[in-house]
Protein backbone atom coordinates (compact mmCIF):
# COMPACT_ATOMS: atom_id res chain seq x y z
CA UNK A 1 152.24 85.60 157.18
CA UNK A 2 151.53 89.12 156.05
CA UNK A 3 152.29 88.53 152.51
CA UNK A 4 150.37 85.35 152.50
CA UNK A 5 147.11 87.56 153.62
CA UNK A 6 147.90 89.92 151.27
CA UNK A 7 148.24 87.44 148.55
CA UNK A 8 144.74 86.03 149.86
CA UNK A 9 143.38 89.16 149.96
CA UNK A 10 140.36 89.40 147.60
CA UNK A 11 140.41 92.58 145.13
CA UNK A 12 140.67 93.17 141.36
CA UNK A 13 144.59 92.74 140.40
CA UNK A 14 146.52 95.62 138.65
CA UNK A 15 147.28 92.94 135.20
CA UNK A 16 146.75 95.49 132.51
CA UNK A 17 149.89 96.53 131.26
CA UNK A 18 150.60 99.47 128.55
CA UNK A 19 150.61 97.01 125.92
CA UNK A 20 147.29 95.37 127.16
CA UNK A 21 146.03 98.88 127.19
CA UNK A 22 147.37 99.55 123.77
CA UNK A 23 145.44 96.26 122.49
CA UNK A 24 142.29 96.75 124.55
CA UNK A 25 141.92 100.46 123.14
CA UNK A 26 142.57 99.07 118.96
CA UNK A 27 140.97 95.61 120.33
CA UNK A 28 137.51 97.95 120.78
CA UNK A 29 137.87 100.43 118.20
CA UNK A 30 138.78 97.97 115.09
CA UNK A 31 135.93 96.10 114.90
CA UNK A 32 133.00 95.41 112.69
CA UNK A 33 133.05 98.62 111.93
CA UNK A 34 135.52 99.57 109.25
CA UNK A 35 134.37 96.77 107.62
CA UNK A 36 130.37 97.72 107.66
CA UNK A 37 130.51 101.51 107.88
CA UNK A 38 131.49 102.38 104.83
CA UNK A 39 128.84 101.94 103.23
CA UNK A 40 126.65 104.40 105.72
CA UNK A 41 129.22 106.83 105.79
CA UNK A 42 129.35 106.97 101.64
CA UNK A 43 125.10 106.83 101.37
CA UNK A 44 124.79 110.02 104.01
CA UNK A 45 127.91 111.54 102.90
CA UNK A 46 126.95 111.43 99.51
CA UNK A 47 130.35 111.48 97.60
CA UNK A 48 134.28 109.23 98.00
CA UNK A 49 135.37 112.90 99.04
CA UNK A 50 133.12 114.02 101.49
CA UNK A 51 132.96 110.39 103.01
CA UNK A 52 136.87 110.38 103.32
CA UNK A 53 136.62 113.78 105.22
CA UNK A 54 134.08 112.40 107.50
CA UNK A 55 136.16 109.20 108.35
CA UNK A 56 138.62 111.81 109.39
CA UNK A 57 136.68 114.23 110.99
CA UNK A 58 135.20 111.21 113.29
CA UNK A 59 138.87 110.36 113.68
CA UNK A 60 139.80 114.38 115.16
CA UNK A 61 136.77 114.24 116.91
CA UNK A 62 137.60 110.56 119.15
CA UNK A 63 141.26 111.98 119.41
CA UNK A 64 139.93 115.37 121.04
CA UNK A 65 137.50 112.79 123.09
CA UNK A 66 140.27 110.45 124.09
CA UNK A 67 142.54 112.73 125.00
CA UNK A 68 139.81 114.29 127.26
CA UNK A 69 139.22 110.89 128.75
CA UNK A 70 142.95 110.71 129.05
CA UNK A 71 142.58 113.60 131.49
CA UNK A 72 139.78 111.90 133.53
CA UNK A 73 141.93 108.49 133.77
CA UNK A 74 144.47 110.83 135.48
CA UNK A 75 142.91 112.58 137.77
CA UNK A 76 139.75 110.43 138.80
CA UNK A 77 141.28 106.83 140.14
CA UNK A 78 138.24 104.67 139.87
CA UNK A 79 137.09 102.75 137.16
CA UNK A 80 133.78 103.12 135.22
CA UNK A 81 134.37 105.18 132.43
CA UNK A 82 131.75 107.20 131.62
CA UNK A 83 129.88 106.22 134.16
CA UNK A 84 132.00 107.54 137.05
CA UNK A 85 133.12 110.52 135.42
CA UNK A 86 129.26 111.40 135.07
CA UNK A 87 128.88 110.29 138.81
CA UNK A 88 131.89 112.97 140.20
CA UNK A 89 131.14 115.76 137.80
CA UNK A 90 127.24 115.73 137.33
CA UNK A 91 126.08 113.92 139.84
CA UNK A 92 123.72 110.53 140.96
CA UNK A 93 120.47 110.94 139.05
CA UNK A 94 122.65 111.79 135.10
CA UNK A 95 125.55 108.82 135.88
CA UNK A 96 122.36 106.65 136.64
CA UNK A 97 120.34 108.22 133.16
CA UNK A 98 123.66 107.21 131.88
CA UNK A 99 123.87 103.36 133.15
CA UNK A 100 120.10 102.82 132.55
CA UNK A 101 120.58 104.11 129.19
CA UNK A 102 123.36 102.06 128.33
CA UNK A 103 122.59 98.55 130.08
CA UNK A 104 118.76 98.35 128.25
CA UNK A 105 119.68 100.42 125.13
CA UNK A 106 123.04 101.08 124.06
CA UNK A 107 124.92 97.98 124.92
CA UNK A 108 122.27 95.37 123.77
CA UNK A 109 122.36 97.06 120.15
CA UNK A 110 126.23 97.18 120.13
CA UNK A 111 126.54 94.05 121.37
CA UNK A 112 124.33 92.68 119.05
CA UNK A 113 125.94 94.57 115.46
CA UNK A 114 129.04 92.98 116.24
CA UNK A 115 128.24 89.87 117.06
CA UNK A 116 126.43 89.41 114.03
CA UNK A 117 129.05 91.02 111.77
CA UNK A 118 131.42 87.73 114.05
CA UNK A 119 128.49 84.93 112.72
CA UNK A 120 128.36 86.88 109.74
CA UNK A 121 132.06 86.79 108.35
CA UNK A 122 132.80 84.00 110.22
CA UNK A 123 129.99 81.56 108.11
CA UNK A 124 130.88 83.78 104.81
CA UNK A 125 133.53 81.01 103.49
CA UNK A 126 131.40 77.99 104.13
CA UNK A 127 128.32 79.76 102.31
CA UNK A 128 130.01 81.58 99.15
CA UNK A 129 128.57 82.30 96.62
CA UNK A 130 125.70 82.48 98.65
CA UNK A 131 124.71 84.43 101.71
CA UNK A 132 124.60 82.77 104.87
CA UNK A 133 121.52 81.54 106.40
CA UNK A 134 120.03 84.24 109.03
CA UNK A 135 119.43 81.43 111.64
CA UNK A 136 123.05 80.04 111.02
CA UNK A 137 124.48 83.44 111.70
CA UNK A 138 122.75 84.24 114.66
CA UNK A 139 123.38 81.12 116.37
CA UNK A 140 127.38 81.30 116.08
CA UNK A 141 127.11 84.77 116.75
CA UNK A 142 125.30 83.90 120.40
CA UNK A 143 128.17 80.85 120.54
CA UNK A 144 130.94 83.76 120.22
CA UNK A 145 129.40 86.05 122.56
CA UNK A 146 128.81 83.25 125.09
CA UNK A 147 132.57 81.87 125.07
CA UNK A 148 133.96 85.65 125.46
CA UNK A 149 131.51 86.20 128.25
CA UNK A 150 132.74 82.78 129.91
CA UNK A 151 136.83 83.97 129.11
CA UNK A 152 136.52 87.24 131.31
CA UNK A 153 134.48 85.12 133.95
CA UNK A 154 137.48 82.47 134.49
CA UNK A 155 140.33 85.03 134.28
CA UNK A 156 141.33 88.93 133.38
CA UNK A 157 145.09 87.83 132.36
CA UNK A 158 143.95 85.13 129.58
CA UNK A 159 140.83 87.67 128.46
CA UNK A 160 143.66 90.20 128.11
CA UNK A 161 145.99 88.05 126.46
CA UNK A 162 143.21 87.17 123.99
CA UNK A 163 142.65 91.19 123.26
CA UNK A 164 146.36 91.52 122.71
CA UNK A 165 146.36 88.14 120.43
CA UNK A 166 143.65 89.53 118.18
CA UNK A 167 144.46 93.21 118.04
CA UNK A 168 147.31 92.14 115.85
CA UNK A 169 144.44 90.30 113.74
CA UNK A 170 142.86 93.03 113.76
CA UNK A 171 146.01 95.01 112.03
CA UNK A 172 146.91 92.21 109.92
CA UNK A 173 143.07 92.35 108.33
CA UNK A 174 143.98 95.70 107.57
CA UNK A 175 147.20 95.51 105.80
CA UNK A 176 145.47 92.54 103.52
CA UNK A 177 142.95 95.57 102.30
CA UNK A 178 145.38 98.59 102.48
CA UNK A 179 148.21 96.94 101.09
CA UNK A 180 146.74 95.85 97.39
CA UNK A 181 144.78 98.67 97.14
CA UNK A 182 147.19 101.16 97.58
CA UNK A 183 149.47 99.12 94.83
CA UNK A 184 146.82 99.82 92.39
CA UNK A 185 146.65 103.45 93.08
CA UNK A 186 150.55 103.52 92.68
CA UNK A 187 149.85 101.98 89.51
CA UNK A 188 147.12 104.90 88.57
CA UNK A 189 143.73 103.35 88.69
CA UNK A 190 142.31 106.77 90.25
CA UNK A 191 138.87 106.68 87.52
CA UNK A 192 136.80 106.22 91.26
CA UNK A 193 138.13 109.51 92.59
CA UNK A 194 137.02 111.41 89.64
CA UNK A 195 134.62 114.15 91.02
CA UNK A 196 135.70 112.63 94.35
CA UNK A 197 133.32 116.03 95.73
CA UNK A 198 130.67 116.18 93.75
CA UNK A 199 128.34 119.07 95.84
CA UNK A 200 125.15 117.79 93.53
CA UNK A 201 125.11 114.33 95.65
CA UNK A 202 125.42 116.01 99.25
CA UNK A 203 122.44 116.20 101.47
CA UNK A 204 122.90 118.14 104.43
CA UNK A 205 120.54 116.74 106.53
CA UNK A 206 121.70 113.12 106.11
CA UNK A 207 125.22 114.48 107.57
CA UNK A 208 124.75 113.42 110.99
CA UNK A 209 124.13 110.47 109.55
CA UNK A 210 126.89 109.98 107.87
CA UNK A 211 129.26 110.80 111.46
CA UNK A 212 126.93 108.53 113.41
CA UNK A 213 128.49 105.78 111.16
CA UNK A 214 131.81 107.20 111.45
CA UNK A 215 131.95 107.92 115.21
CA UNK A 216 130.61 103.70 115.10
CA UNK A 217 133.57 102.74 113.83
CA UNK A 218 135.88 104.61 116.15
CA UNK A 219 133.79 103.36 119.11
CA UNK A 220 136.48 102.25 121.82
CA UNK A 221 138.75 104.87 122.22
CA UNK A 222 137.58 105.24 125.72
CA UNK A 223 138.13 101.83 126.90
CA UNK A 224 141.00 102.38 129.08
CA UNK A 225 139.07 104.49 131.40
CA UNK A 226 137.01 101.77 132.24
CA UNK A 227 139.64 99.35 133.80
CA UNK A 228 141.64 101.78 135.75
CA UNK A 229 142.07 100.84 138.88
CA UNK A 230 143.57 97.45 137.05
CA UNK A 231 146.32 99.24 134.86
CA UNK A 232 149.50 99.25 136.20
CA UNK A 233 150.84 102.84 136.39
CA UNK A 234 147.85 104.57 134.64
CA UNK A 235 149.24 108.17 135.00
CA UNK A 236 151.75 107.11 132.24
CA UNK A 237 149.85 104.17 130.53
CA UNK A 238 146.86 105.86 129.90
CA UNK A 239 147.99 109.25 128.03
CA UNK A 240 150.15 107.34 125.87
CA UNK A 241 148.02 103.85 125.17
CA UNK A 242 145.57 106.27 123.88
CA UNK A 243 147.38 108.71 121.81
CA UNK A 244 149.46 106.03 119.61
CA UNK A 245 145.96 104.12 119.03
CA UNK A 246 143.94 107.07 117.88
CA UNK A 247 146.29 108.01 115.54
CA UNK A 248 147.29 104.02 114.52
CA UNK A 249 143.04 103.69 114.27
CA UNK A 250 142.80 107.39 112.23
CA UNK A 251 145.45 105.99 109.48
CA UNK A 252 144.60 102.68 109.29
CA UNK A 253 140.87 103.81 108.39
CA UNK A 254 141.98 106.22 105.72
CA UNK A 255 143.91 104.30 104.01
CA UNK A 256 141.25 100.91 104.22
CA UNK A 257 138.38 103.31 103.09
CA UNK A 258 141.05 104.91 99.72
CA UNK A 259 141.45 101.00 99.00
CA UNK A 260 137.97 100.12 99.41
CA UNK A 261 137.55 102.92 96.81
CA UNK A 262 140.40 102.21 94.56
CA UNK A 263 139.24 98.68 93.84
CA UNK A 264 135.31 98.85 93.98
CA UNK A 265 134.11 102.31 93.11
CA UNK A 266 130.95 104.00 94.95
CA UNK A 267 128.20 101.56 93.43
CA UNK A 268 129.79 98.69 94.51
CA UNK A 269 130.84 100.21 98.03
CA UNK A 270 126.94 101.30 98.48
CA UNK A 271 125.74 97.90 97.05
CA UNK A 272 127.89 95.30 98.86
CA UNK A 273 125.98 94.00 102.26
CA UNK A 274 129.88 93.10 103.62
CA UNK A 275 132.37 95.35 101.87
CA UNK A 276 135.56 93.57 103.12
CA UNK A 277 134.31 90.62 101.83
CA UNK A 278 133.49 92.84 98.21
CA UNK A 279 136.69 93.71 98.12
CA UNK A 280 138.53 90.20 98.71
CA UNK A 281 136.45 89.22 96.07
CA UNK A 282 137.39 91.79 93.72
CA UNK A 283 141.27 92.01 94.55
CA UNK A 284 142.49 89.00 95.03
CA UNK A 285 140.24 85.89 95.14
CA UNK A 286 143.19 83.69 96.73
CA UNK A 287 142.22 84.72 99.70
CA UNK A 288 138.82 84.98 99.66
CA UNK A 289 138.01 82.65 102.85
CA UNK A 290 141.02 84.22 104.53
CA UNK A 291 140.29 87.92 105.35
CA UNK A 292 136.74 87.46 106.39
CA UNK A 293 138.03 85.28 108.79
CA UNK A 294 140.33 87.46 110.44
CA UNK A 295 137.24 90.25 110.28
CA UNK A 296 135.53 87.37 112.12
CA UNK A 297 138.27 87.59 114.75
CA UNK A 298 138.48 91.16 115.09
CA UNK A 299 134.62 91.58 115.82
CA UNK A 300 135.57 88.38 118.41
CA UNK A 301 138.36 91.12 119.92
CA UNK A 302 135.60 93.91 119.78
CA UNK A 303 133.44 91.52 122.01
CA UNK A 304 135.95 90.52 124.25
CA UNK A 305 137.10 94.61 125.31
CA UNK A 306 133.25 95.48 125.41
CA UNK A 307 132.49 92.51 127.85
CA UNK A 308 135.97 93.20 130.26
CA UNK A 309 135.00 97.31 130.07
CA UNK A 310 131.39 97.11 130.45
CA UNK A 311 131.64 94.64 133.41
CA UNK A 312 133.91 96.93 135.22
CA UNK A 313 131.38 99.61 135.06
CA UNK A 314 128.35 97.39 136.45
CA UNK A 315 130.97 97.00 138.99
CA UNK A 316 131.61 99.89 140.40
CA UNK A 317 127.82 100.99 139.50
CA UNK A 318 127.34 98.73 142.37
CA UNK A 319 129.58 99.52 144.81
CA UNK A 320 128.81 103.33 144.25
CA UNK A 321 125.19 102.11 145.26
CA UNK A 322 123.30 102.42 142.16
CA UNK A 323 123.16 98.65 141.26
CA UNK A 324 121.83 95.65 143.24
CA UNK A 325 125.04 95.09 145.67
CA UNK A 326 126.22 91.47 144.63
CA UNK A 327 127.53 92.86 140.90
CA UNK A 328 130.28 94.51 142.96
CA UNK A 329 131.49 91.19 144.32
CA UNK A 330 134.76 89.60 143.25
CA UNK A 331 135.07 85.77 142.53
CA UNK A 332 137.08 84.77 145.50
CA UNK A 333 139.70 82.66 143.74
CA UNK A 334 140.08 84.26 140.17
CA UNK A 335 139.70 87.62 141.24
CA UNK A 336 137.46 88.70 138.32
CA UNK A 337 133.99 90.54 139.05
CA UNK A 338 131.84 87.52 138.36
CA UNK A 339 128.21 88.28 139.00
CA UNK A 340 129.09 92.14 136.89
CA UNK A 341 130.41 89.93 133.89
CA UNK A 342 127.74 87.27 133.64
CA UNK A 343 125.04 89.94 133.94
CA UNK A 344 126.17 90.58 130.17
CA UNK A 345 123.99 87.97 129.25
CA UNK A 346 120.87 89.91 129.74
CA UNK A 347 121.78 92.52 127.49
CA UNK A 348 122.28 90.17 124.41
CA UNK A 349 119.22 88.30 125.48
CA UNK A 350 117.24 91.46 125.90
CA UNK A 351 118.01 93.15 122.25
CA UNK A 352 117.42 89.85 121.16
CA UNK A 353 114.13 89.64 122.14
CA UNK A 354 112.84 92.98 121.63
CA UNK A 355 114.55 94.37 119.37
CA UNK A 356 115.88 91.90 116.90
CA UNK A 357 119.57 92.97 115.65
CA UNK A 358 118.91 96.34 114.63
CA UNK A 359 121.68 98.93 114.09
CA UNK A 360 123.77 100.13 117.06
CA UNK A 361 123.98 103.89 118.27
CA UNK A 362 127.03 105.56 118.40
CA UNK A 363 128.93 106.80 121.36
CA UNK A 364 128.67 110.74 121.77
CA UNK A 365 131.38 112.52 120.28
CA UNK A 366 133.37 115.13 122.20
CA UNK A 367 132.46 118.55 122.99
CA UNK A 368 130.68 121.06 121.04
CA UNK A 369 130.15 118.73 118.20
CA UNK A 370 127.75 116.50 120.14
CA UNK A 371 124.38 118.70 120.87
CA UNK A 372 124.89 119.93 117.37
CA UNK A 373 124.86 116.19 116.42
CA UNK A 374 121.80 114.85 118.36
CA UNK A 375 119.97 118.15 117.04
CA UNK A 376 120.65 117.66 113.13
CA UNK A 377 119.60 113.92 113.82
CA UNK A 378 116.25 114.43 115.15
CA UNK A 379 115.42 116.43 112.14
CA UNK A 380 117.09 113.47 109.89
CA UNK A 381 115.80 110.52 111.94
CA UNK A 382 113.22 111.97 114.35
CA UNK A 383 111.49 108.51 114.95
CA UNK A 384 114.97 106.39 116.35
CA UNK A 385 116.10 109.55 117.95
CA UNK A 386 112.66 110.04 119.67
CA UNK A 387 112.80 106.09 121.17
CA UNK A 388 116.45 106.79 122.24
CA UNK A 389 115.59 109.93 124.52
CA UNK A 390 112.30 107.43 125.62
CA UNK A 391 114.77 104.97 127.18
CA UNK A 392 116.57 107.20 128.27
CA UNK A 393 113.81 109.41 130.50
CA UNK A 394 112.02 105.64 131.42
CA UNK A 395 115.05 105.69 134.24
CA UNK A 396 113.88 108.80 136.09
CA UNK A 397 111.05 106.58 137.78
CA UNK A 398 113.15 104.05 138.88
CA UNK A 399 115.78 105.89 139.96
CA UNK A 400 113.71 108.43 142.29
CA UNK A 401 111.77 104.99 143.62
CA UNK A 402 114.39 102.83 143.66
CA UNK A 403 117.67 104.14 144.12
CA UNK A 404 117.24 107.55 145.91
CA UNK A 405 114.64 106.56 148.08
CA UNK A 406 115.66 103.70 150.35
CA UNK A 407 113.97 100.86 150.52
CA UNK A 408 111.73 99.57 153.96
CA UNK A 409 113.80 96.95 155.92
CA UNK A 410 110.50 94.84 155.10
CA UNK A 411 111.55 95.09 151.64
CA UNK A 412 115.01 94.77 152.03
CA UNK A 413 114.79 91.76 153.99
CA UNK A 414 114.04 89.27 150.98
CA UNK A 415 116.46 90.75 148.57
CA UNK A 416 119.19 90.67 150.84
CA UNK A 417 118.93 87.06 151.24
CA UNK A 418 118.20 86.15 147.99
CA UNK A 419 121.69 88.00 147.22
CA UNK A 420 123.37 86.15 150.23
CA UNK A 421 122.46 82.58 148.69
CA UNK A 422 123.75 83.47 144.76
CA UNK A 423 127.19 84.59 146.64
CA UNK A 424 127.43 81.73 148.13
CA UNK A 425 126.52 79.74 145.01
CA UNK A 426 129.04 81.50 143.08
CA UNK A 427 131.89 81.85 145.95
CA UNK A 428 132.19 85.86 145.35
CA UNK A 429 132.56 88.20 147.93
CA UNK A 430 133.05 91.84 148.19
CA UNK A 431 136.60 93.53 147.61
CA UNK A 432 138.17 93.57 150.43
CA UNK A 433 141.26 96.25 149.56
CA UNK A 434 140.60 99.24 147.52
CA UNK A 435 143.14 100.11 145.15
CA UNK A 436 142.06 103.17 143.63
């Protein structure tokens, strides 16, 4: 009887093994963005030398960050990522800065560059020579989104399965561009590394540039943080999910961006609007509508971690009480935060509306680096860094009249029944056993 009520009992399961932790963490970091960055990395960078050393710089700079976050996962049990860590180190008002930030700002724009760079690839066979057309892309790009948002509502064991299914897609796109490229450089074409640091062609003040691009690409390697409370044995899992990713991520990026080189040279890295697709073209034409499908698949695996991490954070937002109370309910059946994970949908449709697909922010890099960072940009990009810190201080209002002051009971009154119908409508409930 009591193992029947425990069984009934409704709370998020503990399903994400090391492995799933290992795919969720190169799930979210290989993405669209080895496969678009390049060419902002080379442009700001200004040389193949100084771009390579920024690829790896970025890649130091999310190991020093992961294993940081490592840390956290170990010694704070809740989920939330950055979010809670803000919350028990900082306080209310910065973790809420932090959510407002990132629900209206951050996670629309990321959201949005990947999915495109899914509709993107994904329509590049059916199109070629050609580009494919803008409202064709979007649309499949929304379709994508849409099924990965409706994977993680039915179940966290298939959505996980899924991450670990296209993680090795995501390392199999790789090896397709590492593995001819580095054949040719065995076979000494090395003419595009000739003045590989040429000083004349760096511009200092388009640096930060160049790491925003880079730190893009390694975007993820916090992931596990977010889901903690449902990894089994996370004093273990954690640490060592994250350190064999970084450094799998950190190689597998040096040696894609030496290949990109080897076979297309600068001008054709800077000119090319998808330079995986460049380089199929260039190397071996066989499989020209092969690799930008499985880029396709691993900006479909960058979607799917986002939407499972990101959900987990509106979660707990909520139950910390500094997000309308039914996003920390749990569907009482599938035991998956329902009413966190459909609330995705706003993001998408929010970017979408006001501000149509433009380029995604990076996550902050670690430590010291980071003021140093944001400074250099607003002298190289005052305008986008200016709108950022807008959003940004726009929370401060709502926070001190929303969320720190309480509301009347003649206020609450409404909204608490409004909430009491859509749980009933979408049979969720709140968690009933806390595991962290």
């Amino acid at each position: 009887m009591g193992k029947d009520k425990k069984e009934e009992a409704v709370f998020l399961r503990k399903k994400i093994t090391l492995l799933r932790a290992f795919s969720l963490l190169i799930g979210s970091m290989v993405g669209s963005g080895i496969f678009i960055s390049p060419k902002g990395v080379l442009k700001n960078s200004g040389s193949v030398g100084f771009s390579l050393v920024v690829w790896f710089s970025c890649g130091i700079l999310s190991m020093f960050g992961a294993l940081c976050y490592a840390e956290l996962g170990t010694r704070i049990t809740k989920s939330g990522g950055h979010y809670i860590y803000i919350l028990e180190t900082l306080g209310p008002l910065p973790s809420f800065l932090f959510l407002w930030a990132e629900f209206f700002a951050i996670r629309p724009a990321n959201s949005a560059v990947v999915a495109l760079a899914f509709g993107r690839y994904l329509l590049e066979p059916f199109f070629a020579p050609c580009a494919a057309p803008v409202p064709a892309v979007k649309l499949v790009s929304l379709l994508g989104y849409y099924i990965v948002l409706t994977l993680n509502s039915w179940s966290v064991t298939w959505s996980a399965r899924l991450q670990t299914a296209l993680s090795i897609v995501k390392l199999l796109a790789l090896a397709l561009i590492i593995v001819p490229g580095m054949m040719l450089l065995a076979q000494g074409h090395t003419e595009n590394f000739q003045d590989a640091f040429d000083r004349q062609s760096l511009v200092l003040d388009k640096l930060p540039l160049a790491f925003y691009a880079g730190m893009f690409a390694y975007s993820g390697w916090f992931q596990a943080g977010f889901v903690r409370e449902e990894l089994v044995r996370p004093e273990r899992n954690i640490p060592l999910a994250v350190i064999v990713s970084v450094v799998t991520v950190i190689v597998g990026y040096m040696l894609t961006n030496v290949s990109y080189y080897t076979v297309l040279g600068t001008q054709d890295v800077l000119a090319s609007p998808a330079v995986a697709v460049s380089f199929v073209q260039r190397a071996f034409k066989s499989l020209i509508s092969v690799v930008p499908v499985l880029v396709a698949l691993s900006c479909f695996g960058t979607m799917n971690g986002g939407i499972l991490t990101f959900s987990r954070t509106l979660f707990v937002a909520s139950r910390e009480g500094q997000w309308p109370p039914l996003f920390s309910m749990i569907h009482i059946r599938r035991h998956t935060p329902l009413p966190a994970v459909m609330l995705m949908l706003f993001p998408m449709a929010l970017h979408r509306i006001s501000h149509p697909w433009a380029h995604c922010p990076s996550p902050p890099s670690p430590g010291a680096a980071q003021p140093v960072q944001v400074a250099m940009s607003f002298y190289s990009d005052p305008v986008s860094i200016s709108i950022g810190c807008t959003v940004v201080l726009s929370g401060f209002p709502v926070y001190y009249l929303i969320i720190h002051r309480q509301m009347s009971t003649r206020c609450r009154s409404p909204f608490y029944y409004f909430t009491h119908k859509l749980q009933l409508l979408l049979e969720v409930v709140q968690q009933e056993i806390k595991t962290y």
